[in-house]
N, C-alpha and C. Protein backbone atom coordinates (compact mmCIF):
# COMPACT_ATOMS: atom_id res chain seq x y z
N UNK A 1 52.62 -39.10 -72.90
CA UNK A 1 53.70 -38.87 -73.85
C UNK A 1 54.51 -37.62 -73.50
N UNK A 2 53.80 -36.44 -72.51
CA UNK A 2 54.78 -35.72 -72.41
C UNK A 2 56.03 -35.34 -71.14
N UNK A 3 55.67 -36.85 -70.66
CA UNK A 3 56.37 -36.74 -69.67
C UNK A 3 57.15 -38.40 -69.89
N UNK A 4 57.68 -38.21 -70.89
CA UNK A 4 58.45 -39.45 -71.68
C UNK A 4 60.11 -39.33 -70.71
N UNK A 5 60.48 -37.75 -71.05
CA UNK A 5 61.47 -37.53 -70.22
C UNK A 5 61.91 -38.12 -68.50
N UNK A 6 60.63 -37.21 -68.19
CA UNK A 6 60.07 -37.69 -66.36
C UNK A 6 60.62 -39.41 -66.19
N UNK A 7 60.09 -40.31 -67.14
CA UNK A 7 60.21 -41.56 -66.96
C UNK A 7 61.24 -42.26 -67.33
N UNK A 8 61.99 -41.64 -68.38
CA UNK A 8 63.56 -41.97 -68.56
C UNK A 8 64.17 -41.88 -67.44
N UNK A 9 64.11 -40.88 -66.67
CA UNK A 9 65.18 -40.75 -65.68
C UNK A 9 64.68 -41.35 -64.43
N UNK A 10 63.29 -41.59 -64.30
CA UNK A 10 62.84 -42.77 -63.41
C UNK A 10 63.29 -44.14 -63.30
N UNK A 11 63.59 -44.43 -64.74
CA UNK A 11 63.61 -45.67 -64.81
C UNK A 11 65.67 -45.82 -65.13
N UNK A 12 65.95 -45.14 -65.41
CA UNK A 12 67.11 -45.11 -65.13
C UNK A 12 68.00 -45.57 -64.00
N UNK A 13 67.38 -44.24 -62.87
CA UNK A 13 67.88 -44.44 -61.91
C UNK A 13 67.40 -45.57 -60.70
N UNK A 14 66.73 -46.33 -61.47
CA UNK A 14 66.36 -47.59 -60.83
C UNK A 14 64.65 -47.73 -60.93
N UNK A 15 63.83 -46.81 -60.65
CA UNK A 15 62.71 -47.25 -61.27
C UNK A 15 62.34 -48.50 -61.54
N UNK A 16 61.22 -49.53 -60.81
CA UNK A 16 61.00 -50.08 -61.32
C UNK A 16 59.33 -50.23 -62.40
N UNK A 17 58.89 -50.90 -63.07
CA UNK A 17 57.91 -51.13 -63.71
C UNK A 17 56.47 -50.54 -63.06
N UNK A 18 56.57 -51.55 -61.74
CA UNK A 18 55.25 -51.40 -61.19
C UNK A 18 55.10 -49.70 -60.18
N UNK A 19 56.76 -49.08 -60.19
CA UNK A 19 56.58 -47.85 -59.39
C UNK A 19 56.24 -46.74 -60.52
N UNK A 20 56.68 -46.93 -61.89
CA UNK A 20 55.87 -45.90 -62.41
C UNK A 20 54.16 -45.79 -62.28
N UNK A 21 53.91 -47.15 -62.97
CA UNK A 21 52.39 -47.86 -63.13
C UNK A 21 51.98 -47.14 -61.24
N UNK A 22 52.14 -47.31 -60.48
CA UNK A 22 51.76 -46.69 -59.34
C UNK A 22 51.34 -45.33 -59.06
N UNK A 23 52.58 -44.52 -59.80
CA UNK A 23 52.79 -43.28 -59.12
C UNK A 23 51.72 -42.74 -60.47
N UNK A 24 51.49 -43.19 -61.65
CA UNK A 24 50.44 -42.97 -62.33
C UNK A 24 49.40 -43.25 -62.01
N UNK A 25 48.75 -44.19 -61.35
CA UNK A 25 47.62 -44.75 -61.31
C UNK A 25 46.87 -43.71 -59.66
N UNK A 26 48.18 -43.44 -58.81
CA UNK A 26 47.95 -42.89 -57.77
C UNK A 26 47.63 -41.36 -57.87
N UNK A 27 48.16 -40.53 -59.28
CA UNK A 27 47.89 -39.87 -59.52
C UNK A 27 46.57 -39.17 -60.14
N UNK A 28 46.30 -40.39 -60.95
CA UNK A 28 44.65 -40.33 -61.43
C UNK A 28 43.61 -40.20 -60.45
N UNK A 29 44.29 -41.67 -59.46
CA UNK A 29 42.75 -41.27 -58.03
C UNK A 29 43.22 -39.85 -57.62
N UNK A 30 44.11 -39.04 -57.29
CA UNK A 30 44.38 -37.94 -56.51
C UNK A 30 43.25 -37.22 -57.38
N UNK A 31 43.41 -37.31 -58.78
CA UNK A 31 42.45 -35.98 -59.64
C UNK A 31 41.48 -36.75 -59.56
N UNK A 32 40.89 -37.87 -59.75
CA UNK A 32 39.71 -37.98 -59.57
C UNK A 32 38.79 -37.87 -57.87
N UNK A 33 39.06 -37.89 -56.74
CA UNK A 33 39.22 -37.84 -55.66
C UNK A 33 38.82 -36.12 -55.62
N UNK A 34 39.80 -34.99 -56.06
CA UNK A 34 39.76 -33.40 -56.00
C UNK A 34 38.31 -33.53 -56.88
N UNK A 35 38.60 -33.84 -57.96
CA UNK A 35 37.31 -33.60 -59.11
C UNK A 35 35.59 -34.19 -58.42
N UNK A 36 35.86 -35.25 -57.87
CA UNK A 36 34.69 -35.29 -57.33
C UNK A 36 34.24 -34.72 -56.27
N UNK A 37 34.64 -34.62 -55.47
CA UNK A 37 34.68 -33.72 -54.23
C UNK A 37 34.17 -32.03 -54.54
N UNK A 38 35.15 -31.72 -55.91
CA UNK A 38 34.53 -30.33 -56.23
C UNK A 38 33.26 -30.39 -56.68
N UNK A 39 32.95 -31.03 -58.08
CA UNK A 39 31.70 -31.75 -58.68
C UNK A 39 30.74 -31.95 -57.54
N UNK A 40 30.75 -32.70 -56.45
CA UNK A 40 29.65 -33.18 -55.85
C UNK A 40 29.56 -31.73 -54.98
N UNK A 41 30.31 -31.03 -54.28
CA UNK A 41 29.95 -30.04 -53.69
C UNK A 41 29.52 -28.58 -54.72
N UNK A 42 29.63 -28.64 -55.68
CA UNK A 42 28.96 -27.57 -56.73
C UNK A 42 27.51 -28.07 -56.98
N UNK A 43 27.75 -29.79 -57.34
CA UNK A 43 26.29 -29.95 -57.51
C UNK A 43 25.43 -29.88 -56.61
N UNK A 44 25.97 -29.98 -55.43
CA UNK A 44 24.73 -29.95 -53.99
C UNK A 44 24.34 -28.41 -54.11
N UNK A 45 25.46 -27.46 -54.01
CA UNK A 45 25.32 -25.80 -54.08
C UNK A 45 24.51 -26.02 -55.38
N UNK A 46 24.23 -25.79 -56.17
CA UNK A 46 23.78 -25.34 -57.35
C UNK A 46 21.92 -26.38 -57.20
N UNK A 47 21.79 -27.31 -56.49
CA UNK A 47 20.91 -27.57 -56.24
C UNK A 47 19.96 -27.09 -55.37
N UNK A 48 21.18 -26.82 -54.44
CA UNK A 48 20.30 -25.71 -52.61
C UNK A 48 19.71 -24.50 -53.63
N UNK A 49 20.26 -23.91 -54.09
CA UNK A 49 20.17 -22.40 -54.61
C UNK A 49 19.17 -22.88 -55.53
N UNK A 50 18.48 -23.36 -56.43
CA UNK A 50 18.24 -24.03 -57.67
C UNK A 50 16.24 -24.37 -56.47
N UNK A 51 16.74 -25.35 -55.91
CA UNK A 51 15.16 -25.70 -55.10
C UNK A 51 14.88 -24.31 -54.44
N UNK A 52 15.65 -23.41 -53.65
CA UNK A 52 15.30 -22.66 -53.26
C UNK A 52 15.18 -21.59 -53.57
N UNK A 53 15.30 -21.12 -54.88
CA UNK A 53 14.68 -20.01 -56.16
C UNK A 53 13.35 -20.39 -56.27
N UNK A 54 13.35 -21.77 -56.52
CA UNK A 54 11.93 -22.19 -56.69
C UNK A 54 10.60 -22.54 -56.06
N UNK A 55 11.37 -22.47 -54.74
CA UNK A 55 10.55 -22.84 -54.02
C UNK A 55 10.38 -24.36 -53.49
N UNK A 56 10.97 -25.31 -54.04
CA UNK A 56 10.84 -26.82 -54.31
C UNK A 56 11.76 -27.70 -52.64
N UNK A 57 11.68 -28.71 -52.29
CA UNK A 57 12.87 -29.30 -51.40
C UNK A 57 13.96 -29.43 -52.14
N UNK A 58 14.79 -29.74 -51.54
CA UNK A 58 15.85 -30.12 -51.92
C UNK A 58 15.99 -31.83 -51.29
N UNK A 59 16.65 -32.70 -51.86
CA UNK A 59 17.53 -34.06 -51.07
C UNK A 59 18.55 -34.54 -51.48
N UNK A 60 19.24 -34.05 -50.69
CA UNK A 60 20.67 -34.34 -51.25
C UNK A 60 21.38 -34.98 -49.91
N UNK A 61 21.96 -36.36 -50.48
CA UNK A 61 22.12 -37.13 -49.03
C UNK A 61 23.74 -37.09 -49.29
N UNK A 62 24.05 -37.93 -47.79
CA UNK A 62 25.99 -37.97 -47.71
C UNK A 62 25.71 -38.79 -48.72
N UNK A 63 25.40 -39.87 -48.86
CA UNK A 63 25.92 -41.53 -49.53
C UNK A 63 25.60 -41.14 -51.40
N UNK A 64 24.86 -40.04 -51.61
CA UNK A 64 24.78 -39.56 -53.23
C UNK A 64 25.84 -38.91 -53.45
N UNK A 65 26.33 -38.49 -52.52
CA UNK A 65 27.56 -37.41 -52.81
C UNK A 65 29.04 -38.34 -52.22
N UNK A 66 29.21 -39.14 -52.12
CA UNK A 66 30.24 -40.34 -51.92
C UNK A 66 29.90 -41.01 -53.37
N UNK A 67 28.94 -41.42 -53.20
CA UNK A 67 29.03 -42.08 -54.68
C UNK A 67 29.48 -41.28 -55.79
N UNK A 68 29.14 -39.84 -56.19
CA UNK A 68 29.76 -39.59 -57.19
C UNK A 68 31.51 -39.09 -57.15
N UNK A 69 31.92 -39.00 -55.48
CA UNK A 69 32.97 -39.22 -55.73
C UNK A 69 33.39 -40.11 -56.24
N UNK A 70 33.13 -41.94 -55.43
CA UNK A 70 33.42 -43.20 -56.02
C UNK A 70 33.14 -43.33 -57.37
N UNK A 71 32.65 -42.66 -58.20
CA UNK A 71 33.14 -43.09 -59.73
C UNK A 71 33.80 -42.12 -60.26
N UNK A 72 33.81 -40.84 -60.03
CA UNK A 72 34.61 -39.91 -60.42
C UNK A 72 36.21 -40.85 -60.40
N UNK A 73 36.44 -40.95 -59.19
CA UNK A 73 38.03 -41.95 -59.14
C UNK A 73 37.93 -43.46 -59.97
N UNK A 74 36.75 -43.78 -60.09
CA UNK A 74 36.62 -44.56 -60.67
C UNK A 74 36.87 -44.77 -62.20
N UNK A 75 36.34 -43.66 -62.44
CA UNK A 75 36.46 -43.66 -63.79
C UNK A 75 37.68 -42.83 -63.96
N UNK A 76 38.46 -41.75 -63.20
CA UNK A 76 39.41 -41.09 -63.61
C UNK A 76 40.69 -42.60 -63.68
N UNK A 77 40.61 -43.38 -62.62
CA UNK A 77 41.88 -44.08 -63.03
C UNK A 77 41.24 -45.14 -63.98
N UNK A 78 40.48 -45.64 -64.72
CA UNK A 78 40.20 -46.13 -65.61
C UNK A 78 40.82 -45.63 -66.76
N UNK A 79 40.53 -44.22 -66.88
CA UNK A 79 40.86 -43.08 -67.96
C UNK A 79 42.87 -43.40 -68.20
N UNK A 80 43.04 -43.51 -66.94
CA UNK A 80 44.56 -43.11 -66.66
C UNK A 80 45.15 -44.64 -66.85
N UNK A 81 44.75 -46.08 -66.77
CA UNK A 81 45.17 -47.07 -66.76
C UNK A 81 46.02 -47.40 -67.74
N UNK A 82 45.38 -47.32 -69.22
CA UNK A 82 46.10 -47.57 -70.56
C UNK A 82 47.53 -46.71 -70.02
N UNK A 83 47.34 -45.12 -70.39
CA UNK A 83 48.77 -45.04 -70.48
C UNK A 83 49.68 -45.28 -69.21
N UNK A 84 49.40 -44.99 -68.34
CA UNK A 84 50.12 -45.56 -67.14
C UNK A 84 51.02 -46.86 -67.49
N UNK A 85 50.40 -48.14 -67.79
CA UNK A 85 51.27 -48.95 -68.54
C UNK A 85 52.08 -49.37 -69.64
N UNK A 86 51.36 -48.02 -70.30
CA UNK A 86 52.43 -47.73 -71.20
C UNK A 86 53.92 -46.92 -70.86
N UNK A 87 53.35 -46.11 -69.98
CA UNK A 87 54.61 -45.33 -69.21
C UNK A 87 55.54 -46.35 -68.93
N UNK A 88 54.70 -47.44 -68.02
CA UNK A 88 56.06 -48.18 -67.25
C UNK A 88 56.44 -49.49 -68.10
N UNK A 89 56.20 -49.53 -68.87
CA UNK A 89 56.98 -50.43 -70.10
C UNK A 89 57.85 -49.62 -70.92
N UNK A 90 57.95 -48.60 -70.60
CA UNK A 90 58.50 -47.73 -71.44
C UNK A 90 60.24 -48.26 -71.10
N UNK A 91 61.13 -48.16 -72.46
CA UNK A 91 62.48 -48.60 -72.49
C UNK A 91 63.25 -46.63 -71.98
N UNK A 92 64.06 -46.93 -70.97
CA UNK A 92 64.88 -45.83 -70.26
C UNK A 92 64.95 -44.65 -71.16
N UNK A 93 66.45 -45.56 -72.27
CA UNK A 93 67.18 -45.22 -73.16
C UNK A 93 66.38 -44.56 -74.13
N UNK A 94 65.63 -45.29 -74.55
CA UNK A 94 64.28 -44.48 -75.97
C UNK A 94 63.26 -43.59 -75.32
N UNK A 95 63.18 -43.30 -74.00
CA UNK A 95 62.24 -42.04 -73.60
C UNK A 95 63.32 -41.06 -73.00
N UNK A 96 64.64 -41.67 -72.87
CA UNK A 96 66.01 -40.06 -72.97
C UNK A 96 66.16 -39.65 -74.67
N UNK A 97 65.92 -39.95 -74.95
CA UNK A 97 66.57 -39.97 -76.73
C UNK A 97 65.18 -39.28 -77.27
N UNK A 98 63.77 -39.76 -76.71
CA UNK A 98 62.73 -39.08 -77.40
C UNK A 98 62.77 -37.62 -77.73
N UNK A 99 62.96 -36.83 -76.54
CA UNK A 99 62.61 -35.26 -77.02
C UNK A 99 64.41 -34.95 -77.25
């Protein structure tokens, strides 16, 4: 909703439907993609440091730390789907006129 503006003038100037719905949906994987990547590399750090206070192993493999990227994006564009299509159904004229 607060980028009602942003999409008026998207869709104005030709914009179509499925390029908002895109550039939203492409945006969600981008943050979910950063977010996991940070997430999985804090959680590996905080685990190394964590077994090795304690004394304990550690196992922390590539394919655990891919996976929580793969739902991090997973679930971030899930998160982002609803409004995304709401964005790009959005009428020009009534998201210039909104704010």
């Amino acid at each position: 909703m607060e980028r009602t503006r942003e999409i008026g003038i998207m869709k104005a100037i030709g914009a179509k439907n499925i390029d908002v719905l895109v550039l939203f949906l492409t945006e969600a994987g981008v943050t979910g993609v950063i977010g996991g990547f940070m997430g999985a590399g804090l959680g590996f750090f905080i685990s190394n440091l964590a077994t090795g206070y304690m004394g304990l192993a550690s196992s922390c493999s590539l394919v655990f730390g891919l996976g929580v990227v793969v739902f991090a994006v997973t679930t971030s564009v899930m998160a982002g789907l609803y409004p995304a299509l709401r964005a790009s159904k959005m009428n020009p004229v009534e998201a210039l006129r909104r704010e």
